[in-house]
PDB file of N, CA and C in Angstrom:
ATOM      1  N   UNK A   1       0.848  -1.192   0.000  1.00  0.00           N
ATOM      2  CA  UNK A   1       0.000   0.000   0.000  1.00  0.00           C
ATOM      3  C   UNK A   1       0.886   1.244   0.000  1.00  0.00           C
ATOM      4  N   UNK A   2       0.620   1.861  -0.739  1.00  0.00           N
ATOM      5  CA  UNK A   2       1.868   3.292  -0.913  1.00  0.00           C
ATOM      6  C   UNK A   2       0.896   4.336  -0.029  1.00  0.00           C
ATOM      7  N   UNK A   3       1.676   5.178   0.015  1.00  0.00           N
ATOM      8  CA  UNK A   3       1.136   6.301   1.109  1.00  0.00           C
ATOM      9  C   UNK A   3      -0.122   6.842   0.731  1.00  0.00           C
ATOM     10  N   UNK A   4      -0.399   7.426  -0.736  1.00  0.00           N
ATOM     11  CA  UNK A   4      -1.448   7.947  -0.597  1.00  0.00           C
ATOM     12  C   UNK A   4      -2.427   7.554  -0.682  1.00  0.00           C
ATOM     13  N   UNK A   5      -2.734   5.992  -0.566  1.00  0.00           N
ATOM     14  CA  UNK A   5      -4.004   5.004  -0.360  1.00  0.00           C
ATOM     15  C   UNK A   5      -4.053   4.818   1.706  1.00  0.00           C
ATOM     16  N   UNK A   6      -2.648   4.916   1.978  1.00  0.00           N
ATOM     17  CA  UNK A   6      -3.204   5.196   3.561  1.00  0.00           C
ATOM     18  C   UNK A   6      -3.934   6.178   3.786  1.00  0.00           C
ATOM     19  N   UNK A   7      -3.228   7.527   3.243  1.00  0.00           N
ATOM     20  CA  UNK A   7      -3.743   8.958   3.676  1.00  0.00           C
ATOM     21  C   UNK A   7      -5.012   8.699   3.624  1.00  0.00           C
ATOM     22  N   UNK A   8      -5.809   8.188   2.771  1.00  0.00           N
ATOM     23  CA  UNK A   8      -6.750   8.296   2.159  1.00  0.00           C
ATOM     24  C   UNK A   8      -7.513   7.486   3.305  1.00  0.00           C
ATOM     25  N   UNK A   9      -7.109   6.167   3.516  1.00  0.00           N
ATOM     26  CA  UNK A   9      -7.900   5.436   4.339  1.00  0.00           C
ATOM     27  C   UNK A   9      -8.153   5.792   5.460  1.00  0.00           C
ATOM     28  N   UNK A  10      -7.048   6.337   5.880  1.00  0.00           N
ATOM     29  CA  UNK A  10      -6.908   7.013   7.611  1.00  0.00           C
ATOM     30  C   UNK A  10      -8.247   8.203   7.197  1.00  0.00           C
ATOM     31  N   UNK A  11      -8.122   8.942   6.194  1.00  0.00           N
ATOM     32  CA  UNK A  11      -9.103  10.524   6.064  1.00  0.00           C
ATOM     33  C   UNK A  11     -10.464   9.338   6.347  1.00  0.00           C
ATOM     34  N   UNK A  12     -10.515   8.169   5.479  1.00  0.00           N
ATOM     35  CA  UNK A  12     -12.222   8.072   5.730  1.00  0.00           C
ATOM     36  C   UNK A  12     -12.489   7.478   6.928  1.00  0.00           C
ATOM     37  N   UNK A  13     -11.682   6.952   8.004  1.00  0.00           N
ATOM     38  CA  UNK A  13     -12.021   6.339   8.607  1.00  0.00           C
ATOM     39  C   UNK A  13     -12.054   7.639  10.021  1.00  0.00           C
ATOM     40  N   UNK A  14     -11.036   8.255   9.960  1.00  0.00           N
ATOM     41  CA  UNK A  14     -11.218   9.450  10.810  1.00  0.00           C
ATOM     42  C   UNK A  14     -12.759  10.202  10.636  1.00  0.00           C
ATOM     43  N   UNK A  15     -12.895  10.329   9.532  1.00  0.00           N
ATOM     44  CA  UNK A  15     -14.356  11.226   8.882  1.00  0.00           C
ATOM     45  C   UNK A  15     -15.251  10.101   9.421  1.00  0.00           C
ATOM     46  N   UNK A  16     -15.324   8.538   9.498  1.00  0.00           N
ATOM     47  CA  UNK A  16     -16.451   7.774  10.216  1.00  0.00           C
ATOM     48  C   UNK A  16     -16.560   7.964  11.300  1.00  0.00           C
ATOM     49  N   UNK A  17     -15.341   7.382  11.951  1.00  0.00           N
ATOM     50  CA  UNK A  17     -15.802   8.030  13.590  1.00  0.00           C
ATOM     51  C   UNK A  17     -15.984   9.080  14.146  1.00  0.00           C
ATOM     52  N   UNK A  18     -15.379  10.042  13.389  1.00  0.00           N
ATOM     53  CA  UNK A  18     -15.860  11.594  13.795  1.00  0.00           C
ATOM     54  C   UNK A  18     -17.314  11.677  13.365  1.00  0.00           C
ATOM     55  N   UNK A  19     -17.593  11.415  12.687  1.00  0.00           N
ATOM     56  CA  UNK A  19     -19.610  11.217  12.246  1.00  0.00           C
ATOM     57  C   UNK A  19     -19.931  10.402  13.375  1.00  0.00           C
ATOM     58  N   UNK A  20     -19.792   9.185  13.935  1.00  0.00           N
ATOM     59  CA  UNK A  20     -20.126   8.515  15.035  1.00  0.00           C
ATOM     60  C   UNK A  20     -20.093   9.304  16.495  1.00  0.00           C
ATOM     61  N   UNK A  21     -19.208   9.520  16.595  1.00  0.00           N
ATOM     62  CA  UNK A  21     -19.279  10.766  17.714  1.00  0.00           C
ATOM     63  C   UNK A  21     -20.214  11.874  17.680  1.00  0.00           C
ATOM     64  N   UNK A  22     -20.668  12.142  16.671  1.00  0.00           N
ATOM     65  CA  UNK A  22     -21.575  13.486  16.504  1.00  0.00           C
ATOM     66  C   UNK A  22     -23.210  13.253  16.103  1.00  0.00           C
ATOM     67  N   UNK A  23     -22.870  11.912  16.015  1.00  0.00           N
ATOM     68  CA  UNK A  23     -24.343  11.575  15.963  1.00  0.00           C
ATOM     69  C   UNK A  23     -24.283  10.786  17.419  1.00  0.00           C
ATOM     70  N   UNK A  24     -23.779  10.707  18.211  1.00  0.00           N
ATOM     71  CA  UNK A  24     -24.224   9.932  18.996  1.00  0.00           C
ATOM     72  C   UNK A  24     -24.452  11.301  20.330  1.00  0.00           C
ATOM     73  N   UNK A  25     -23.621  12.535  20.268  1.00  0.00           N
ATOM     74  CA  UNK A  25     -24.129  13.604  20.534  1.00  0.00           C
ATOM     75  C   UNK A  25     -25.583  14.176  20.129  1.00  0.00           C
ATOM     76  N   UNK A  26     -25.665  13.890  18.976  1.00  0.00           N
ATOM     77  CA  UNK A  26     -26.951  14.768  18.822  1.00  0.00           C
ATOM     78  C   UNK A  26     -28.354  13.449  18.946  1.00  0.00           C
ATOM     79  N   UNK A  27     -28.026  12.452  19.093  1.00  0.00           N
ATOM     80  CA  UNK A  27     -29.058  11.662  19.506  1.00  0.00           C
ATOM     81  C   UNK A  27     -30.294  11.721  20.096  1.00  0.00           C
ATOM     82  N   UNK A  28     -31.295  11.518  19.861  1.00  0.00           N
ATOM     83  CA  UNK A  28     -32.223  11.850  20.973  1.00  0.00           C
ATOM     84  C   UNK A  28     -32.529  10.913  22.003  1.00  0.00           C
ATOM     85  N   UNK A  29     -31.351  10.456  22.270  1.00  0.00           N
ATOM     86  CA  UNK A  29     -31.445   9.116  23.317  1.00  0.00           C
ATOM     87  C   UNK A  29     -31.057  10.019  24.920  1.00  0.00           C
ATOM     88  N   UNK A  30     -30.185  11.182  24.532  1.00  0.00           N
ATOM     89  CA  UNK A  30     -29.824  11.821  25.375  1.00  0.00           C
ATOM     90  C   UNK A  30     -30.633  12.779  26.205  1.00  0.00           C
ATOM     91  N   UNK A  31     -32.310  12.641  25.221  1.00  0.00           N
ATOM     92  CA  UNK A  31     -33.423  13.444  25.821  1.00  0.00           C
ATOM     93  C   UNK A  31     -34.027  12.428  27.033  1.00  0.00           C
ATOM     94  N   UNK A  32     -33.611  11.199  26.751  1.00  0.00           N
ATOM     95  CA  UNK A  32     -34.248  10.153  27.897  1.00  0.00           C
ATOM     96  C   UNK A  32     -35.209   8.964  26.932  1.00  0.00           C
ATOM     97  N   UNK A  33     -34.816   7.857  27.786  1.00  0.00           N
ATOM     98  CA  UNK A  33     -36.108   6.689  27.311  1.00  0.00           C
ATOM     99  C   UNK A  33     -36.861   6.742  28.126  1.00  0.00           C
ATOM    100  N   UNK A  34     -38.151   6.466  27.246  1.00  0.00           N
ATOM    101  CA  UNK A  34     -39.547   6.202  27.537  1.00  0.00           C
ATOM    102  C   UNK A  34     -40.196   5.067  27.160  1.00  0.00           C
ATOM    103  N   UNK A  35     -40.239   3.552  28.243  1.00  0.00           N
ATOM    104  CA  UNK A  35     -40.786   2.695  27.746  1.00  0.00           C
ATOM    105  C   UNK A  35     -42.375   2.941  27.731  1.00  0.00           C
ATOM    106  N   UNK A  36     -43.349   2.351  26.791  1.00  0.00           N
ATOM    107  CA  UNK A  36     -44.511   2.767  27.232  1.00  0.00           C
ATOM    108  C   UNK A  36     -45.272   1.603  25.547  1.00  0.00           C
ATOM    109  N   UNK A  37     -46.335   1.194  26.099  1.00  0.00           N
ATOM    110  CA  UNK A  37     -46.769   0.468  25.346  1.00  0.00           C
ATOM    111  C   UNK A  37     -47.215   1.100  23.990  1.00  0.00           C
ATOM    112  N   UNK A  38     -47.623   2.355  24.129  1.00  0.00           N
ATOM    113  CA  UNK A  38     -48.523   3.137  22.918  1.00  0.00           C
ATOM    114  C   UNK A  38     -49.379   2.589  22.841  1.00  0.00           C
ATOM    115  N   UNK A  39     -50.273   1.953  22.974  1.00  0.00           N
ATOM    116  CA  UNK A  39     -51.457   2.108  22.685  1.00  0.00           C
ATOM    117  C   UNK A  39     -53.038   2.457  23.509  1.00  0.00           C
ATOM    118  N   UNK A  40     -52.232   4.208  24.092  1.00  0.00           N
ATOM    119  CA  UNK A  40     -53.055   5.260  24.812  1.00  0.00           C
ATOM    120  C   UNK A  40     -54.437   5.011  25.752  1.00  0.00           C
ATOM    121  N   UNK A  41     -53.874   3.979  26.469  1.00  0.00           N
ATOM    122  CA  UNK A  41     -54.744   3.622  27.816  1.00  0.00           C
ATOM    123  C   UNK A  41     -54.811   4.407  28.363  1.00  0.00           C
ATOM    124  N   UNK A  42     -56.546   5.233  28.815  1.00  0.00           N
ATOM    125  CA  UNK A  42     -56.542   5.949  29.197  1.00  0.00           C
ATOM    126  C   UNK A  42     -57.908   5.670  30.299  1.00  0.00           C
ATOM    127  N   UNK A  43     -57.779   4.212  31.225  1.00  0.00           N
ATOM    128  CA  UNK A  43     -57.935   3.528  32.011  1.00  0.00           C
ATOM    129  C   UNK A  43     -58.250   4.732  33.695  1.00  0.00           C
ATOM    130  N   UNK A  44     -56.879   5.204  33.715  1.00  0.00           N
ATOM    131  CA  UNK A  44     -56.780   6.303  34.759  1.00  0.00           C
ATOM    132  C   UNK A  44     -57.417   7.943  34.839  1.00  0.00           C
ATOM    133  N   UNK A  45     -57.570   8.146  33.703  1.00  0.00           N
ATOM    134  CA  UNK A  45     -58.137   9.135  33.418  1.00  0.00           C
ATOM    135  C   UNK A  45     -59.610   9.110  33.012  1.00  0.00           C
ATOM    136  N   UNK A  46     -60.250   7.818  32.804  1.00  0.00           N
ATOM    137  CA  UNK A  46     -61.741   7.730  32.986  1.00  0.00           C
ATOM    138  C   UNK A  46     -62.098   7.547  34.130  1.00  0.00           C
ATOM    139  N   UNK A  47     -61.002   7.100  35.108  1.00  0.00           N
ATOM    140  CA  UNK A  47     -61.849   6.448  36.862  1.00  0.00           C
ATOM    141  C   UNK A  47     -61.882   8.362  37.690  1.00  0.00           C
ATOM    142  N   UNK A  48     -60.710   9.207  37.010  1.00  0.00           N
ATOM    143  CA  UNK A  48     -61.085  10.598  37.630  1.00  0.00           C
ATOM    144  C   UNK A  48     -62.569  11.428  37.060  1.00  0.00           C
ATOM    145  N   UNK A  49     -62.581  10.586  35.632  1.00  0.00           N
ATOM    146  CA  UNK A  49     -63.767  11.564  35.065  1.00  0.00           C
ATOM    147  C   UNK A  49     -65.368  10.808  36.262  1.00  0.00           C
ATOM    148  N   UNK A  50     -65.392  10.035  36.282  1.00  0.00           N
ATOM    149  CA  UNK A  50     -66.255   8.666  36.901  1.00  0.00           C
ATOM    150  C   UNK A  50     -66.290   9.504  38.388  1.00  0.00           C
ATOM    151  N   UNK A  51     -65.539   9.747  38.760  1.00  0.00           N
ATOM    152  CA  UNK A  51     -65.467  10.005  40.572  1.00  0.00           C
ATOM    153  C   UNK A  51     -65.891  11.783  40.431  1.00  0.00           C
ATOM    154  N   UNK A  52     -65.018  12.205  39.674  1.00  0.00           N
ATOM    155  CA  UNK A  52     -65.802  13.826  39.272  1.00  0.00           C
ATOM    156  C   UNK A  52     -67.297  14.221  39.439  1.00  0.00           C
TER     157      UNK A  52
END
């Protein structure tokens, strides 16, 4: 491998993990998980309307 097929390899692989790092910054994992079933049981909020 002559040098300027390293240069080259080192540039893309630097440019991957530097993208990996910056997406793993801007993630929205960092806003928090929320397990939750989705499908909007709203079980608790009819027993307040009921007692109202």
């Amino acid at each position: 491998m002559n040098t300027e097929k390293k240069e080259k390899l080192l540039l893309a692989l630097a440019c991957f993990f530097a993208g990996m790092v910056v997406g793993f910054y801007s993630a929205p994992i960092k806003k928090g998980i929320s397990v939750t079933c989705g499908n909007n049981n709203t079980i608790e909020k009819e027993k307040k309307r009921r007692e109202a």
